[in-house]
N, C-alpha and C. Protein backbone atom coordinates (compact mmCIF):
# COMPACT_ATOMS: atom_id res chain seq x y z
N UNK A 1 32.89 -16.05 33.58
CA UNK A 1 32.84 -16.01 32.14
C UNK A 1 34.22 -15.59 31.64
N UNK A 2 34.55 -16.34 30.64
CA UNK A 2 35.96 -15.93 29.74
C UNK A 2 35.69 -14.64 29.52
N UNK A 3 37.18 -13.92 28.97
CA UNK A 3 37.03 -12.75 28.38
C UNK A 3 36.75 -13.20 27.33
N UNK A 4 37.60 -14.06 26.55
CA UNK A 4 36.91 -14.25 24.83
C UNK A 4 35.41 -14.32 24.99
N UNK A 5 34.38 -14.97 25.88
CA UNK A 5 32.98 -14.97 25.79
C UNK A 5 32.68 -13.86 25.80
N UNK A 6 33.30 -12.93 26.84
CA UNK A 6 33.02 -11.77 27.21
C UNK A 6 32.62 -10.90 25.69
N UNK A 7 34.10 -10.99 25.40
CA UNK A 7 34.11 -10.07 24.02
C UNK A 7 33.25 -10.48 23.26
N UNK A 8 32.66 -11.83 22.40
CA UNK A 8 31.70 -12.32 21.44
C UNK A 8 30.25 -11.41 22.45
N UNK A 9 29.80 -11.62 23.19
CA UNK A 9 28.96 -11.23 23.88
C UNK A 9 28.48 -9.59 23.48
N UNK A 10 29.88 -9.43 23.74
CA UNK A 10 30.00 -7.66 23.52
C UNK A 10 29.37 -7.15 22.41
N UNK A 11 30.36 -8.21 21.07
CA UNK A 11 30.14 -8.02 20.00
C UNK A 11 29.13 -8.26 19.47
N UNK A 12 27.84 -9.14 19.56
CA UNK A 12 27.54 -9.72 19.35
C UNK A 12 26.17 -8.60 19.56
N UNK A 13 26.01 -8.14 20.75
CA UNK A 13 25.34 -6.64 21.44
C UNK A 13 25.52 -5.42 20.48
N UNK A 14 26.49 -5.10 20.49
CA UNK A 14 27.08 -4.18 19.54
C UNK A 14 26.42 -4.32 18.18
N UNK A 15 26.67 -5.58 17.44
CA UNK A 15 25.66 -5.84 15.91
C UNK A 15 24.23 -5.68 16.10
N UNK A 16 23.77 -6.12 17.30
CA UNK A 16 22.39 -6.04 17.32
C UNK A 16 21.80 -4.60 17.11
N UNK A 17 22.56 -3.95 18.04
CA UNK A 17 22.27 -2.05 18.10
C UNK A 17 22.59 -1.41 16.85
N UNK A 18 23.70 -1.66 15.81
CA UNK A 18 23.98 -1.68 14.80
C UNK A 18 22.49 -2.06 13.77
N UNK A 19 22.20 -2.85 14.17
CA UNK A 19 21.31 -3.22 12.95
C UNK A 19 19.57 -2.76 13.09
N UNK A 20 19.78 -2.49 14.65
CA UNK A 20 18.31 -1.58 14.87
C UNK A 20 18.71 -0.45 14.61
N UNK A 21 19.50 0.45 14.42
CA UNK A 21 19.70 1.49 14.61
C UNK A 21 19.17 1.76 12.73
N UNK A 22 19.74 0.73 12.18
CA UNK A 22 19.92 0.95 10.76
C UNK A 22 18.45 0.81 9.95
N UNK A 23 17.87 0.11 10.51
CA UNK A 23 16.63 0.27 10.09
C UNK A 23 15.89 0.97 10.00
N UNK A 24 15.24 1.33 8.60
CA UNK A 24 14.34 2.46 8.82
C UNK A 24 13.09 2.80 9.72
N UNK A 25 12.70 3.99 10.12
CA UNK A 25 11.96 4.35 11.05
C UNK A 25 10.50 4.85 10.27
N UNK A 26 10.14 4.48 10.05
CA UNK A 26 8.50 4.61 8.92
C UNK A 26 7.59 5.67 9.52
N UNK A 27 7.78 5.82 10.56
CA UNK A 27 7.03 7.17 11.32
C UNK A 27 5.63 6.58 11.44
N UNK A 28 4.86 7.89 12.50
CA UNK A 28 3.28 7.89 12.47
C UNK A 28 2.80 8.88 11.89
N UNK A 29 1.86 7.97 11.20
CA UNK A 29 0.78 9.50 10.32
C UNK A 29 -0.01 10.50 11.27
N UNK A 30 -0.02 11.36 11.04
CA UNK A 30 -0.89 12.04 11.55
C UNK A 30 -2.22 13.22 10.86
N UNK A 31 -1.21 12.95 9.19
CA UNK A 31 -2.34 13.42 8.26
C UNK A 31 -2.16 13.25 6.51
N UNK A 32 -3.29 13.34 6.00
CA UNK A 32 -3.08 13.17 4.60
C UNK A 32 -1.78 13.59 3.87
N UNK A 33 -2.04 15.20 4.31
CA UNK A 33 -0.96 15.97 3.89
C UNK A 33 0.19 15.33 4.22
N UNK A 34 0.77 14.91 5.39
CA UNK A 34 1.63 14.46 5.71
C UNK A 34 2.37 13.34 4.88
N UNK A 35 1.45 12.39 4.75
CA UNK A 35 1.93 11.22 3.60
C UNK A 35 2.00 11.78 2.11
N UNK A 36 1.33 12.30 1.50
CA UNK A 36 1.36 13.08 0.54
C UNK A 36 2.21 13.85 -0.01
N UNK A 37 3.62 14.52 0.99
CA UNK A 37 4.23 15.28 0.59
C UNK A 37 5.33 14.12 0.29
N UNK A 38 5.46 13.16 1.18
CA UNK A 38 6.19 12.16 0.77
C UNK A 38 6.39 11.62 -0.58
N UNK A 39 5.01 10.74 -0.38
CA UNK A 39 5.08 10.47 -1.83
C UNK A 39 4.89 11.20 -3.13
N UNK A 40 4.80 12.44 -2.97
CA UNK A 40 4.65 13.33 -4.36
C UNK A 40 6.53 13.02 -4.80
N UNK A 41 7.28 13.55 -3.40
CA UNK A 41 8.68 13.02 -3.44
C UNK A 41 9.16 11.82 -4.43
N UNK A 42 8.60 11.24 -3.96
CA UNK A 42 9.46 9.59 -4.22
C UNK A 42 8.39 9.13 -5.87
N UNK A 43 6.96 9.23 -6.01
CA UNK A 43 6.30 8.84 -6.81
C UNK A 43 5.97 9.84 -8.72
N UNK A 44 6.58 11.23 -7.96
CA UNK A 44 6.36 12.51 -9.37
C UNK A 44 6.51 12.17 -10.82
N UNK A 45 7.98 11.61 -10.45
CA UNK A 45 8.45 11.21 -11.85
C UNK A 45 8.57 9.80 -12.42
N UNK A 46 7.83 9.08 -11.71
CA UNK A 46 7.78 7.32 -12.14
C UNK A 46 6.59 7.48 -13.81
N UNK A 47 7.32 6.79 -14.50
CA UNK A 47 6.58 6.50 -15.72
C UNK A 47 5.34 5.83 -15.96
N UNK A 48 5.09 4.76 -14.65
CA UNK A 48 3.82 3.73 -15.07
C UNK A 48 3.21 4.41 -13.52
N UNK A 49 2.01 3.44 -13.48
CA UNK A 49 1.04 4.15 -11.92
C UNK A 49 1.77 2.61 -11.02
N UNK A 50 1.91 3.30 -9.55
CA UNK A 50 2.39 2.60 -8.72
C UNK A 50 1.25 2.30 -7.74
N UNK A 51 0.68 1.34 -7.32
CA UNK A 51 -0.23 1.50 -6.44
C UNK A 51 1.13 0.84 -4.98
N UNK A 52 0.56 1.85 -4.18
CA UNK A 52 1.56 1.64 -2.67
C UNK A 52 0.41 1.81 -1.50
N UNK A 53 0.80 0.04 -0.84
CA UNK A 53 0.13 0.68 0.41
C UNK A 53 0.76 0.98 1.67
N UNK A 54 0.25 1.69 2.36
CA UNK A 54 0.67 1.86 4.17
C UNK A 54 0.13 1.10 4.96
N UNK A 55 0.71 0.23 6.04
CA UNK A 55 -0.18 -0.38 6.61
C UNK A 55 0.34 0.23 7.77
N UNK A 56 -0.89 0.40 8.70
CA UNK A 56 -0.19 0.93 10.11
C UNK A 56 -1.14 0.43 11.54
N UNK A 57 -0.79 0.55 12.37
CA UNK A 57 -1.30 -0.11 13.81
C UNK A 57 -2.29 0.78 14.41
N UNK A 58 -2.32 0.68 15.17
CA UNK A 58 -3.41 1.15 15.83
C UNK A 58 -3.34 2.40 16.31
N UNK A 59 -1.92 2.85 16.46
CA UNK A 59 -1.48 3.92 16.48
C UNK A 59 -1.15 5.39 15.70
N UNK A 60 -1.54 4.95 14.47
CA UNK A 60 -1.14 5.12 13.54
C UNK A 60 0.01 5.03 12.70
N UNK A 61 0.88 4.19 13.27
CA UNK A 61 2.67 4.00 13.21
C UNK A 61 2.62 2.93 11.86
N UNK A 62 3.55 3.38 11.17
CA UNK A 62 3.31 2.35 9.99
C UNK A 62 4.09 1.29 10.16
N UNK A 63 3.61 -0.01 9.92
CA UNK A 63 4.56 -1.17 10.31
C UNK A 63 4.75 -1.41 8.39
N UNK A 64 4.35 -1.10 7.65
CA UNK A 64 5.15 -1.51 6.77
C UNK A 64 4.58 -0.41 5.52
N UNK A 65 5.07 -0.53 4.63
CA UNK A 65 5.03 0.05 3.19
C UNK A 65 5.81 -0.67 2.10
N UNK A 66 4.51 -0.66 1.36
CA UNK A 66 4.65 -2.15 0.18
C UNK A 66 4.42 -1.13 -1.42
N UNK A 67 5.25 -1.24 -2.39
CA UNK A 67 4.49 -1.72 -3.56
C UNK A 67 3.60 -2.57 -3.96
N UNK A 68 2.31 -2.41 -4.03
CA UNK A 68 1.90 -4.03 -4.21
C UNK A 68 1.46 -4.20 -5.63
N UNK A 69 1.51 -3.00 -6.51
CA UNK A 69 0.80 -3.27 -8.37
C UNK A 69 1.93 -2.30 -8.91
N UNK A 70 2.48 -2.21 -10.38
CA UNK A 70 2.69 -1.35 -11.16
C UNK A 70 2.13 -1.75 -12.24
N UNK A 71 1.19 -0.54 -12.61
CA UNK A 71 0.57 -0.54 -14.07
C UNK A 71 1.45 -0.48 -15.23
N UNK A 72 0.60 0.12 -16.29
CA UNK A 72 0.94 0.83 -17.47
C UNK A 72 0.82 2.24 -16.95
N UNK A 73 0.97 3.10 -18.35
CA UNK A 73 0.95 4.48 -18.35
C UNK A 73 -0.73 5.32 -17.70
N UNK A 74 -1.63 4.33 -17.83
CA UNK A 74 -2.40 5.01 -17.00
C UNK A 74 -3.87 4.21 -16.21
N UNK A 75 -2.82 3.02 -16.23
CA UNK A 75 -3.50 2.11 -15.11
C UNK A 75 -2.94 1.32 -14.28
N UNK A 76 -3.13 0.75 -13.63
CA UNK A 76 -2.81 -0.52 -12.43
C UNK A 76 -4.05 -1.07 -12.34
N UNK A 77 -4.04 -2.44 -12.37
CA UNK A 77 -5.03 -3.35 -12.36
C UNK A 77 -4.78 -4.15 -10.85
N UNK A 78 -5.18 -3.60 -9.75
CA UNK A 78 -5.14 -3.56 -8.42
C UNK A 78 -6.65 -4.71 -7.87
N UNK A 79 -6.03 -5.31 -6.78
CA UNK A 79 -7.41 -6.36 -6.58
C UNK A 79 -7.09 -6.39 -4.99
N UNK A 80 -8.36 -6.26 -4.33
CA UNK A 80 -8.65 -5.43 -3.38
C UNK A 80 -7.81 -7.13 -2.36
N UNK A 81 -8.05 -8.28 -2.45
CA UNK A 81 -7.40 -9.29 -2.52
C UNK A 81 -5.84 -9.42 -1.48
N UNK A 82 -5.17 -8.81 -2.59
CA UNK A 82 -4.05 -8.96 -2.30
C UNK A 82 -3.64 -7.86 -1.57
N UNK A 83 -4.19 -6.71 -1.26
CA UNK A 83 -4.01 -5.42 -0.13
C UNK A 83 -4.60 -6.13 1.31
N UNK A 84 -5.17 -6.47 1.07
CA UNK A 84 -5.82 -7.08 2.40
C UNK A 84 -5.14 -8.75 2.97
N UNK A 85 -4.71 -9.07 2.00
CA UNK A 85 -4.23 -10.85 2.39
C UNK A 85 -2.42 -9.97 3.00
N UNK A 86 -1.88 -9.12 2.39
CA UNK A 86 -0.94 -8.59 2.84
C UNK A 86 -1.34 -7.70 4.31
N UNK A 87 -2.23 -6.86 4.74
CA UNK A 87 -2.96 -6.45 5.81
C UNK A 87 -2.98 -7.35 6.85
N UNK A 88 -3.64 -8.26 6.26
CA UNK A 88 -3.95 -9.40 7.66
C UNK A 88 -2.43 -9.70 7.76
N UNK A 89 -1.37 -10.28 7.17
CA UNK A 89 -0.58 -11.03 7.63
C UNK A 89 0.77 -10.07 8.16
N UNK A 90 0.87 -8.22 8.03
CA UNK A 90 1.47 -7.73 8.83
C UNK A 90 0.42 -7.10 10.36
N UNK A 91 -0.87 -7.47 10.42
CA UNK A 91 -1.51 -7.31 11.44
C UNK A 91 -1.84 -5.74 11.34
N UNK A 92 -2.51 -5.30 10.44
CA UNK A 92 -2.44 -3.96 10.04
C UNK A 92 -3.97 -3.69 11.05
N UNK A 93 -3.95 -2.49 11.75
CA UNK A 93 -5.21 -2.06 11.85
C UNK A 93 -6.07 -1.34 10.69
N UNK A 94 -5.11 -0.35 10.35
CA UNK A 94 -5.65 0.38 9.08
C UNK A 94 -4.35 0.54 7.81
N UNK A 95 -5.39 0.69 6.93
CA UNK A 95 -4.38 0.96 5.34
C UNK A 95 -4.78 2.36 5.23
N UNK A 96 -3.63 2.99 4.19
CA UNK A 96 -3.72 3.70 3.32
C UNK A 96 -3.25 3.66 2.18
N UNK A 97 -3.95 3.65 0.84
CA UNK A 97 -3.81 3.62 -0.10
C UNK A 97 -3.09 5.02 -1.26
N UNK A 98 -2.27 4.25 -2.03
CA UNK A 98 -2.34 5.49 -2.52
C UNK A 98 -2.07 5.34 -3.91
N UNK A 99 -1.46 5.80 -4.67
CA UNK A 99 -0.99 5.37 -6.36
C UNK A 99 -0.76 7.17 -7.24
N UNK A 100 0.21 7.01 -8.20
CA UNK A 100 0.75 7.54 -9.03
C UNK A 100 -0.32 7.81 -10.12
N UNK A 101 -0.40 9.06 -10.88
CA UNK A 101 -0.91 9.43 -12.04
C UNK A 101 0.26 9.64 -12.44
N UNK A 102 1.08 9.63 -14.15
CA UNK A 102 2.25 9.83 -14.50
C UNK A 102 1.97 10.87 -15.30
N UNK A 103 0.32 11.08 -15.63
CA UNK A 103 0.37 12.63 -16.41
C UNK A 103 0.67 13.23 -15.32
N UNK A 104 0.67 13.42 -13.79
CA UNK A 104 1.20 14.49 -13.44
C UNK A 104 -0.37 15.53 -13.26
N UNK A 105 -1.55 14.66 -13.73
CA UNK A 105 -2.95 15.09 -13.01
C UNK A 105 -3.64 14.71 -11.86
N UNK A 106 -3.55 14.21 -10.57
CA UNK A 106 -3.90 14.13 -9.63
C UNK A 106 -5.59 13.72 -9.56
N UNK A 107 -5.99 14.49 -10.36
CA UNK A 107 -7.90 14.29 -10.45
C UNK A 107 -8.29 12.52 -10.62
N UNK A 108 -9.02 12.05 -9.45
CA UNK A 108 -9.30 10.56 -9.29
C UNK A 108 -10.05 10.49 -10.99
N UNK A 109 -10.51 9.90 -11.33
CA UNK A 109 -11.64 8.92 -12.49
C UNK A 109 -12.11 8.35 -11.84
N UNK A 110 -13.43 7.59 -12.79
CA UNK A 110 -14.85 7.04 -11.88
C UNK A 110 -13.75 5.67 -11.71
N UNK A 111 -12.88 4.87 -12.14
CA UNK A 111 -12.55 3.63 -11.73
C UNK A 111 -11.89 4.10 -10.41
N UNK A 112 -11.26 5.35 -10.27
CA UNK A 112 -10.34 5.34 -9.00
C UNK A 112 -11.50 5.43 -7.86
N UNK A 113 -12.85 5.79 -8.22
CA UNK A 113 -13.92 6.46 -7.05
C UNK A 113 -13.79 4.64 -6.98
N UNK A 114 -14.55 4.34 -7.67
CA UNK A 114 -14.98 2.66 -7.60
C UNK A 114 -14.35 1.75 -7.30
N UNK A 115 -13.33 1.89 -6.97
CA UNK A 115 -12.12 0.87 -6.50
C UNK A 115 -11.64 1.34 -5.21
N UNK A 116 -11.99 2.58 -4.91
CA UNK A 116 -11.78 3.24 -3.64
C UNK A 116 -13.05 2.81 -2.10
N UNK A 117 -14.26 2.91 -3.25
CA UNK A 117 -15.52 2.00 -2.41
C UNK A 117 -15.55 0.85 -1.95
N UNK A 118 -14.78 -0.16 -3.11
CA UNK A 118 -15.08 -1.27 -2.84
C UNK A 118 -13.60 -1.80 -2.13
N UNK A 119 -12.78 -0.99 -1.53
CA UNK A 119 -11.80 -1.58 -0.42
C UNK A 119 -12.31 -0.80 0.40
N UNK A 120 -13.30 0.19 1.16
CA UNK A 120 -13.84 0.55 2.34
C UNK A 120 -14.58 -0.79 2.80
N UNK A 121 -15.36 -1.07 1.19
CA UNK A 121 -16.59 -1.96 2.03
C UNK A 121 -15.37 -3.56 2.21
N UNK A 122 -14.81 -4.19 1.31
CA UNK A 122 -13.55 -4.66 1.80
C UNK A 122 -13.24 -5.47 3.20
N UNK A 123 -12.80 -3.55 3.63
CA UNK A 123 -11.76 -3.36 5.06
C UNK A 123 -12.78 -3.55 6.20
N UNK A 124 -14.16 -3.14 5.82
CA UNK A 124 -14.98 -3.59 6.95
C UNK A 124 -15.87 -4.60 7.01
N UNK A 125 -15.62 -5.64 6.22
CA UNK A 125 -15.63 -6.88 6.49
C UNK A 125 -14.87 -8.11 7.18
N UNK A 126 -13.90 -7.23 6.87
CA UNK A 126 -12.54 -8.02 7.61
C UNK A 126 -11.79 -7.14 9.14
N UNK A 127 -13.20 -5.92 8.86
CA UNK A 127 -12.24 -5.03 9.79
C UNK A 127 -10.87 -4.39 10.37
N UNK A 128 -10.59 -4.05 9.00
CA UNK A 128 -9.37 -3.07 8.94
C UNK A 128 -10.11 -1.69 8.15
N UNK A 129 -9.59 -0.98 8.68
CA UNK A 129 -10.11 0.57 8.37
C UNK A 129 -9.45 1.22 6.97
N UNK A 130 -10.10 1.49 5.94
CA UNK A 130 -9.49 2.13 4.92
C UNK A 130 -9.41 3.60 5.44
N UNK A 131 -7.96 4.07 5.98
CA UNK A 131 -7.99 5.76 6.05
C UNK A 131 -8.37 6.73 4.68
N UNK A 132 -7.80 6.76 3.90
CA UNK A 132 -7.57 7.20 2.88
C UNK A 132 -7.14 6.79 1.82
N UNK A 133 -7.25 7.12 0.34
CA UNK A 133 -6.58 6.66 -1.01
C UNK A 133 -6.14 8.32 -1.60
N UNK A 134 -4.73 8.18 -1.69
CA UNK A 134 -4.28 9.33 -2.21
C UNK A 134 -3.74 9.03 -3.62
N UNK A 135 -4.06 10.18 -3.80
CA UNK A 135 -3.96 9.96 -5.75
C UNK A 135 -2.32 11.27 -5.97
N UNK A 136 -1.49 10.51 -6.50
CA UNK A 136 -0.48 11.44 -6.70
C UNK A 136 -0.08 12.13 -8.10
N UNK A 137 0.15 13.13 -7.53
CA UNK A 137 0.21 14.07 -9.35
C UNK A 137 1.89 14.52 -9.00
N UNK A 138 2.13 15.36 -10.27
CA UNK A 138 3.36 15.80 -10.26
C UNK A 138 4.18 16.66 -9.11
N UNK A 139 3.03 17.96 -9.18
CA UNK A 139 3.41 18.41 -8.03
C UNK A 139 1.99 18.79 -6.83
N UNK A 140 1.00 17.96 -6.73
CA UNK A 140 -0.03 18.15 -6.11
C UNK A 140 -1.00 16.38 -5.95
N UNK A 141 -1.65 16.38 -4.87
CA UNK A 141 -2.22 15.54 -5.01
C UNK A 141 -3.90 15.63 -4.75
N UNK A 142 -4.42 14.06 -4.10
CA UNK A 142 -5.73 14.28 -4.17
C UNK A 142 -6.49 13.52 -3.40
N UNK A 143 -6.74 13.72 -2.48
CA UNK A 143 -7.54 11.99 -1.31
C UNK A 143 -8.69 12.06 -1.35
N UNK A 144 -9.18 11.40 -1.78
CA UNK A 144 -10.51 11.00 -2.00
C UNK A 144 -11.40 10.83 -0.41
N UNK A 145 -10.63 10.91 0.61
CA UNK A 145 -11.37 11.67 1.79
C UNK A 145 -11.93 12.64 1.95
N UNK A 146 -10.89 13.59 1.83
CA UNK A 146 -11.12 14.72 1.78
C UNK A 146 -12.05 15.13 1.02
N UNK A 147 -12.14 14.62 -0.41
CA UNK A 147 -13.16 15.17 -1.48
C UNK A 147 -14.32 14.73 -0.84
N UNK A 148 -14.57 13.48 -0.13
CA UNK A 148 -16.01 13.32 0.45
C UNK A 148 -16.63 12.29 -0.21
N UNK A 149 -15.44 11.25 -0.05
CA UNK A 149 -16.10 9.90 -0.82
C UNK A 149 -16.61 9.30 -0.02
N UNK A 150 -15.91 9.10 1.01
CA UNK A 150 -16.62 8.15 2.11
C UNK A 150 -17.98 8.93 2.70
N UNK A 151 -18.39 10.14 2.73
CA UNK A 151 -19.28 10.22 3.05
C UNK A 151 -20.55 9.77 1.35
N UNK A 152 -20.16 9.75 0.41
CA UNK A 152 -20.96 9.43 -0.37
C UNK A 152 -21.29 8.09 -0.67
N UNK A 153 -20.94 7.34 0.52
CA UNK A 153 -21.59 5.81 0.18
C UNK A 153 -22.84 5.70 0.95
């Protein structure tokens, strides 16, 4: 082999490691809290409601994180649809859901309970697991796990 091949070769190695290196590392969940402190971070001070999902493997490792709705000031008109047609096509085992309150109140409403049900029943039709839907407030949040939704279906 030439040295000039040599060197493109090199280089060529070199960009690749460069560009994995640079990519972000999305981590594995290992708990509500955990995602939660995040996004209280990044979601506190946004003006409209963001609905964001997590999609993650089997591992719990997130292979991706999407915006997929921004509302108004105190809705997002979210369709269970397009969380899941995005699911299937990064090969998600499970989602987690989550979205912005911009008052900065955390407390779900009966649409957030009801929209929270109907992507459990959803995810197990298609069999992907809804972990959780976290509701984000200013400086506190709220998962509707924890409160004991899923056991109330």
């Amino acid at each position: 082999m030439s040295r000039t091949a040599i060197q493109l070769q090199a280089a060529m190695e070199f960009g690749l490691r460069i560009q994995k290196a640079s990519q972000p590392k999305l981590g594995r969940i290992s708990t509500s809290f955990q995602v939660a402190q995040q996004l209280i971070e990044e979601w506190k001070d946004a003006p409209q409601e963001h609905l964001i999902c997590l999609y993650l493997n089997t591992k719990n490792e997130i292979i991706q994180k999407r915006i997929l709705f921004v509302g108004s000031l105190d809705q997002s008109i979210a369709h269970p649809r397009e969380i899941f047609r995005e699911a299937v096509r990064c090969s998600a085992a499970r989602i987690i859901i989550s979205h912005n309150h911009p008052s900065g109140n955390p407390e779900p409403s009966e649409n957030d309970r009801r929209f929270t049900l109907r992507l459990i029943k959803c995810g197990e039709l298609v069999g992907i697991e809804v972990l959780d839907h976290l509701i984000i407030g200013q400086s506190s949040y709220v998962s509707l796990r924890e409160r004991g939704l899923w056991q109330q279906r």
